[in-house]
Protein backbone atom coordinates (compact mmCIF):
# COMPACT_ATOMS: atom_id res chain seq x y z
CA UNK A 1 154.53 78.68 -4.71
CA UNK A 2 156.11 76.23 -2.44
CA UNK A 3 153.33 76.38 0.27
CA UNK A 4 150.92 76.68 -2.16
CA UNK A 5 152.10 73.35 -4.06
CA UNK A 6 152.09 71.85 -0.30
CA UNK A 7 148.89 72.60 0.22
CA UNK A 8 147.72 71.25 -2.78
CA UNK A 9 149.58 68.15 -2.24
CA UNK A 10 148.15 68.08 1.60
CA UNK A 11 144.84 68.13 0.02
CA UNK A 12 144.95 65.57 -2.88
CA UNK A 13 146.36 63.60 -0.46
CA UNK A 14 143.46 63.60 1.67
CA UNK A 15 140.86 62.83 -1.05
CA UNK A 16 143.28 60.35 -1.90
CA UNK A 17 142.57 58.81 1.60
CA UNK A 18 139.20 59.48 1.51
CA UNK A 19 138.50 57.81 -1.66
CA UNK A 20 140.77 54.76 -0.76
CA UNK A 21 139.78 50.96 0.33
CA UNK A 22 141.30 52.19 3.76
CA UNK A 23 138.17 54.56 4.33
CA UNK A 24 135.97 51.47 2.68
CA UNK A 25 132.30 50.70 4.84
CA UNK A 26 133.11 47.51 7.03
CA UNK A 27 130.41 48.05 9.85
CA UNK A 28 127.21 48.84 9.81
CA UNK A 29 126.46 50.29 13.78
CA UNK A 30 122.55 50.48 14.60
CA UNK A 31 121.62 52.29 17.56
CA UNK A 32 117.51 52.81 19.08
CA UNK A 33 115.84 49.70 17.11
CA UNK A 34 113.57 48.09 19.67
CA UNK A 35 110.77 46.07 16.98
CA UNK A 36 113.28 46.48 14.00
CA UNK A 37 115.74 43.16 14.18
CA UNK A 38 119.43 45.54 13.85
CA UNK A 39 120.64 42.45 12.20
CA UNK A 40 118.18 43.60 9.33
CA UNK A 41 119.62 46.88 9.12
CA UNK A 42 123.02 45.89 8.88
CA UNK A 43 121.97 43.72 6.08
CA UNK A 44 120.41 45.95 3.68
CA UNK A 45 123.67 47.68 3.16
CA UNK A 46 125.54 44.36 2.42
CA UNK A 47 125.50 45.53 -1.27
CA UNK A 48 127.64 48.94 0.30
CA UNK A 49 130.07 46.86 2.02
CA UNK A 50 133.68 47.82 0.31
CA UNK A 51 132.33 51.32 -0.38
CA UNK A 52 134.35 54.22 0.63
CA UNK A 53 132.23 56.19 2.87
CA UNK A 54 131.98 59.24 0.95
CA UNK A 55 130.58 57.37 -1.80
CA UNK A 56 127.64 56.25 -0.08
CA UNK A 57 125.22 58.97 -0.94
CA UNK A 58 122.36 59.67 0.88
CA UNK A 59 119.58 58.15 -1.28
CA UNK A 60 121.13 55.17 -0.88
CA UNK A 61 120.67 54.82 2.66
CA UNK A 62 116.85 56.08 1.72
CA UNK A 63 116.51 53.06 -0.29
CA UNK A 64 117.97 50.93 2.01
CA UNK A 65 116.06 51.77 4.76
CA UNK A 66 112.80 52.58 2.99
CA UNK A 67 112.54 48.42 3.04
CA UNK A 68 111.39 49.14 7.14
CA UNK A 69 107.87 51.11 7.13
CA UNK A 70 108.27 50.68 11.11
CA UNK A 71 111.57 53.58 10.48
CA UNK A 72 109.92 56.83 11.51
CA UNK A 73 113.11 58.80 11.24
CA UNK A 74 117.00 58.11 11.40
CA UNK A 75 120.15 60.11 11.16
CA UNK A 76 123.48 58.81 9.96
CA UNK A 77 127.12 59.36 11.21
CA UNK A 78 130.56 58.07 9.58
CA UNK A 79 133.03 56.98 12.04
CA UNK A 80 136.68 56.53 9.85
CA UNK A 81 137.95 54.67 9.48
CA UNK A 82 135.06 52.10 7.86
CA UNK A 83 131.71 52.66 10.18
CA UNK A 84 128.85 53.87 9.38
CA UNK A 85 126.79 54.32 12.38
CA UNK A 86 122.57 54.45 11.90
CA UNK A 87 120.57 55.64 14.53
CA UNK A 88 116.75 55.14 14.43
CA UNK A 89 113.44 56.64 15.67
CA UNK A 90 111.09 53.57 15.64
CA UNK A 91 107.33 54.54 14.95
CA UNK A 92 105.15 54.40 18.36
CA UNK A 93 101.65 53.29 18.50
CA UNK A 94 99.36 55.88 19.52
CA UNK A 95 96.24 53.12 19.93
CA UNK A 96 94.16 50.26 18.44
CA UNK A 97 91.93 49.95 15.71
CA UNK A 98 89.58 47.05 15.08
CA UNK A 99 89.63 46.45 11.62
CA UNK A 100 88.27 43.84 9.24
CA UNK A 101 91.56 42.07 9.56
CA UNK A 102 91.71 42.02 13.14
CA UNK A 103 93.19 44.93 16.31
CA UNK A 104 95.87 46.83 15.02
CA UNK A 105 98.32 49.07 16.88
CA UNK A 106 99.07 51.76 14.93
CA UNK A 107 101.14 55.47 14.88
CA UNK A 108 99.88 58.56 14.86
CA UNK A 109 100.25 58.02 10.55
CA UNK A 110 98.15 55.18 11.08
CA UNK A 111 100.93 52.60 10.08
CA UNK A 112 100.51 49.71 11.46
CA UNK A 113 103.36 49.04 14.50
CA UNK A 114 102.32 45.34 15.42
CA UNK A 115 98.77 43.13 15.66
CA UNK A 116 97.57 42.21 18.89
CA UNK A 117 94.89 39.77 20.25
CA UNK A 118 93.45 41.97 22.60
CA UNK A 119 94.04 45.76 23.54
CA UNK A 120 96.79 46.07 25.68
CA UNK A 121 96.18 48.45 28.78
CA UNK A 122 98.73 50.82 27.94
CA UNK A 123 96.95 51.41 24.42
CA UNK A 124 93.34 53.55 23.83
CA UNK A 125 90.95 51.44 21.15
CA UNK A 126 90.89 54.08 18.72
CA UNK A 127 87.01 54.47 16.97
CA UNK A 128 87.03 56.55 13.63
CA UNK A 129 84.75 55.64 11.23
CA UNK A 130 86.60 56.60 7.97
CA UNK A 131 89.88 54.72 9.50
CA UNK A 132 93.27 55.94 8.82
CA UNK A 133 92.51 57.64 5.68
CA UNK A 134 89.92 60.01 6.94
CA UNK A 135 91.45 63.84 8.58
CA UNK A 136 89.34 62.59 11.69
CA UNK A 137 91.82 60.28 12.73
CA UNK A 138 94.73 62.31 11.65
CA UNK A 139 93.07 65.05 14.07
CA UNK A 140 93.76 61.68 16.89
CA UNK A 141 96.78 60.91 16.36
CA UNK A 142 97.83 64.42 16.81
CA UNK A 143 96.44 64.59 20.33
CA UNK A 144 97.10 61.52 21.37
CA UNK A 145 100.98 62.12 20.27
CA UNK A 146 100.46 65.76 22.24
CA UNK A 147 99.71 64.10 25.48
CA UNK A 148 102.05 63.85 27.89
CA UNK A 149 103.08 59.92 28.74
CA UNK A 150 101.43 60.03 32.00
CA UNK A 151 97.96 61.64 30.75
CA UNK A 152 98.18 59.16 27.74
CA UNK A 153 98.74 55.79 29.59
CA UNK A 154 95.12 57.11 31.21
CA UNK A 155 93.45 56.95 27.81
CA UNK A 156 90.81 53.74 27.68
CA UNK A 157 89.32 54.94 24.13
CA UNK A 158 89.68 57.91 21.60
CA UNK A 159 86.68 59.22 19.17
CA UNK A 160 86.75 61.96 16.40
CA UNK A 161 83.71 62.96 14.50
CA UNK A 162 85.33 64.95 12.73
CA UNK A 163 88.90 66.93 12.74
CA UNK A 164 87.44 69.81 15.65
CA UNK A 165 85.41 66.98 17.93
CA UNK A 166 87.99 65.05 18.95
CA UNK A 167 87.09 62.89 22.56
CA UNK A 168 88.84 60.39 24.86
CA UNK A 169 87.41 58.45 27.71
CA UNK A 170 89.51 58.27 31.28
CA UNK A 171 90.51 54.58 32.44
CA UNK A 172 87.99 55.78 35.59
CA UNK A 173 84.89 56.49 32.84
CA UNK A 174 85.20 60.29 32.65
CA UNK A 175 85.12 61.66 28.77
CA UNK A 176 87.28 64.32 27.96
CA UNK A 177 86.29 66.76 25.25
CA UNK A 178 89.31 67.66 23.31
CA UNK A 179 87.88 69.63 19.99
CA UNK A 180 90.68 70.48 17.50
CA UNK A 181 94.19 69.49 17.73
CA UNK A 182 95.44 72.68 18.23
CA UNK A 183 95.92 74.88 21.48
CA UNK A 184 97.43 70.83 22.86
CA UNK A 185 99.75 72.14 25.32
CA UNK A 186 97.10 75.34 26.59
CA UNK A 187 94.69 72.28 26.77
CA UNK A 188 97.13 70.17 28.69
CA UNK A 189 97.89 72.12 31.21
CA UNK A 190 93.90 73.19 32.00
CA UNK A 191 92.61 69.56 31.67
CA UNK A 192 95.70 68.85 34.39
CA UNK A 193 94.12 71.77 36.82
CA UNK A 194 90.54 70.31 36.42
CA UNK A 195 91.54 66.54 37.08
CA UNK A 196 93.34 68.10 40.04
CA UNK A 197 90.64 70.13 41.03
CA UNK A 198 87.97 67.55 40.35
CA UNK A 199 89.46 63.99 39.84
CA UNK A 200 87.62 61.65 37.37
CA UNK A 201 86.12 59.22 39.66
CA UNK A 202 84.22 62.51 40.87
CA UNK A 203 83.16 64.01 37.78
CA UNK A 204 81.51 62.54 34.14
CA UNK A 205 82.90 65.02 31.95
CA UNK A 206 85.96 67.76 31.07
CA UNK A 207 85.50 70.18 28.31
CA UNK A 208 88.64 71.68 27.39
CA UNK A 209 87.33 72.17 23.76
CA UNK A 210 87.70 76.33 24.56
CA UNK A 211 90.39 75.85 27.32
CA UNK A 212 89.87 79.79 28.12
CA UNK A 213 86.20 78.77 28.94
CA UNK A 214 86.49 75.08 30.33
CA UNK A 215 83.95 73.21 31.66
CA UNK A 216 83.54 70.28 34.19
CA UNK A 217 80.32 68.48 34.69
């Protein structure tokens, strides 16, 4: 009964602790914000400072951080004895799109990352004519996020018809045909062996739509 009543008295003790001002939220660490000001993130949870950190449940930080649509994803860590450390996954734009309201870089979600006054070489101009609410550019943003940086940054301009004829046009004027979204890393590595084969300022086209069949022209 002795060890028992120890052990009981261990553990009260440490939810004791736990639960106490001495565990209470006093920092607010933000790691991997690059377009996100951290001193923004620190402030939502001003209303949390004086919390004990086992208090602050998890839709709480939701809400707190649901304020920044540029957030893609984030994990959270508690260092005792008052930190509560945020690391975040900003969203990346994938391209441009000229809207009504002006160029737009946006994710592959089609949120919108920043406006810019021109498209900036290291961005495609993205053309879908039902915009970010049509499966067409969904289909875009899914290969553009599949490419590999170095195959990406060679993007001048992405098309999709529809969800299976998705295109992209080389910096050097060759068009890619992409197709569907799926099959991105078979497709990868075969459009790789044709531009090495055949490099863009050589050819017009690569047709990697049916990458067991591919076609350069």
């Amino acid at each position: 009964m002795t060890v028992v009543a120890s052990i009981v008295a261990i553990g009260v003790a440490a939810v004791a602790v736990a639960y106490s001002p001495l565990m209470a939220l006093r920092e607010v660490r933000v790691e991997g914000t690059s377009r996100i000001a951290a001193a923004d993130v620190r402030a939502a949870f001003d209303d949390r400072v004086g919390t004990p950190l086992p208090l602050i449940a998890p839709d709480e930080v939701q809400r707190a951080l649901s304020e920044f649509p540029l957030i893609e994803t984030y994990t959270t860590e508690t260092v005792p004895p008052g930190t509560l450390v945020v690391r975040i996954v900003e969203r990346t734009p994938i391209g441009v799109l000229d809207t009504s309201s002006g160029l737009m870089a946006v994710d592959a979600a089609g949120v919108v990352v920043e406006r810019v006054d021109q498209v900036p070489d290291s961005l495609p101009l993205i053309e879908v004519e039902g915009g970010i609410d049509d499966a067409a550019f969904r289909a875009a943003g899914r290969v553009m996020r599949s490419l590999p940086t170095e195959l990406r940054a060679q993007v001048a301009s992405v098309t999709a018809e529809s969800t299976d004829d998705v295109r992209f046009v080389l910096d050097e004027g060759s068009s890619v045909v992409w197709g569907s979204a799926e099959d991105a890393a078979l497709k990868t590595t075969v459009l790789r062996d044709l531009m090495a084969a055949a490099p863009p300022d050589q050819v017009d086209r690569y047709d990697v739509s049916a990458p067991l069949s591919p076609v350069t022209g």
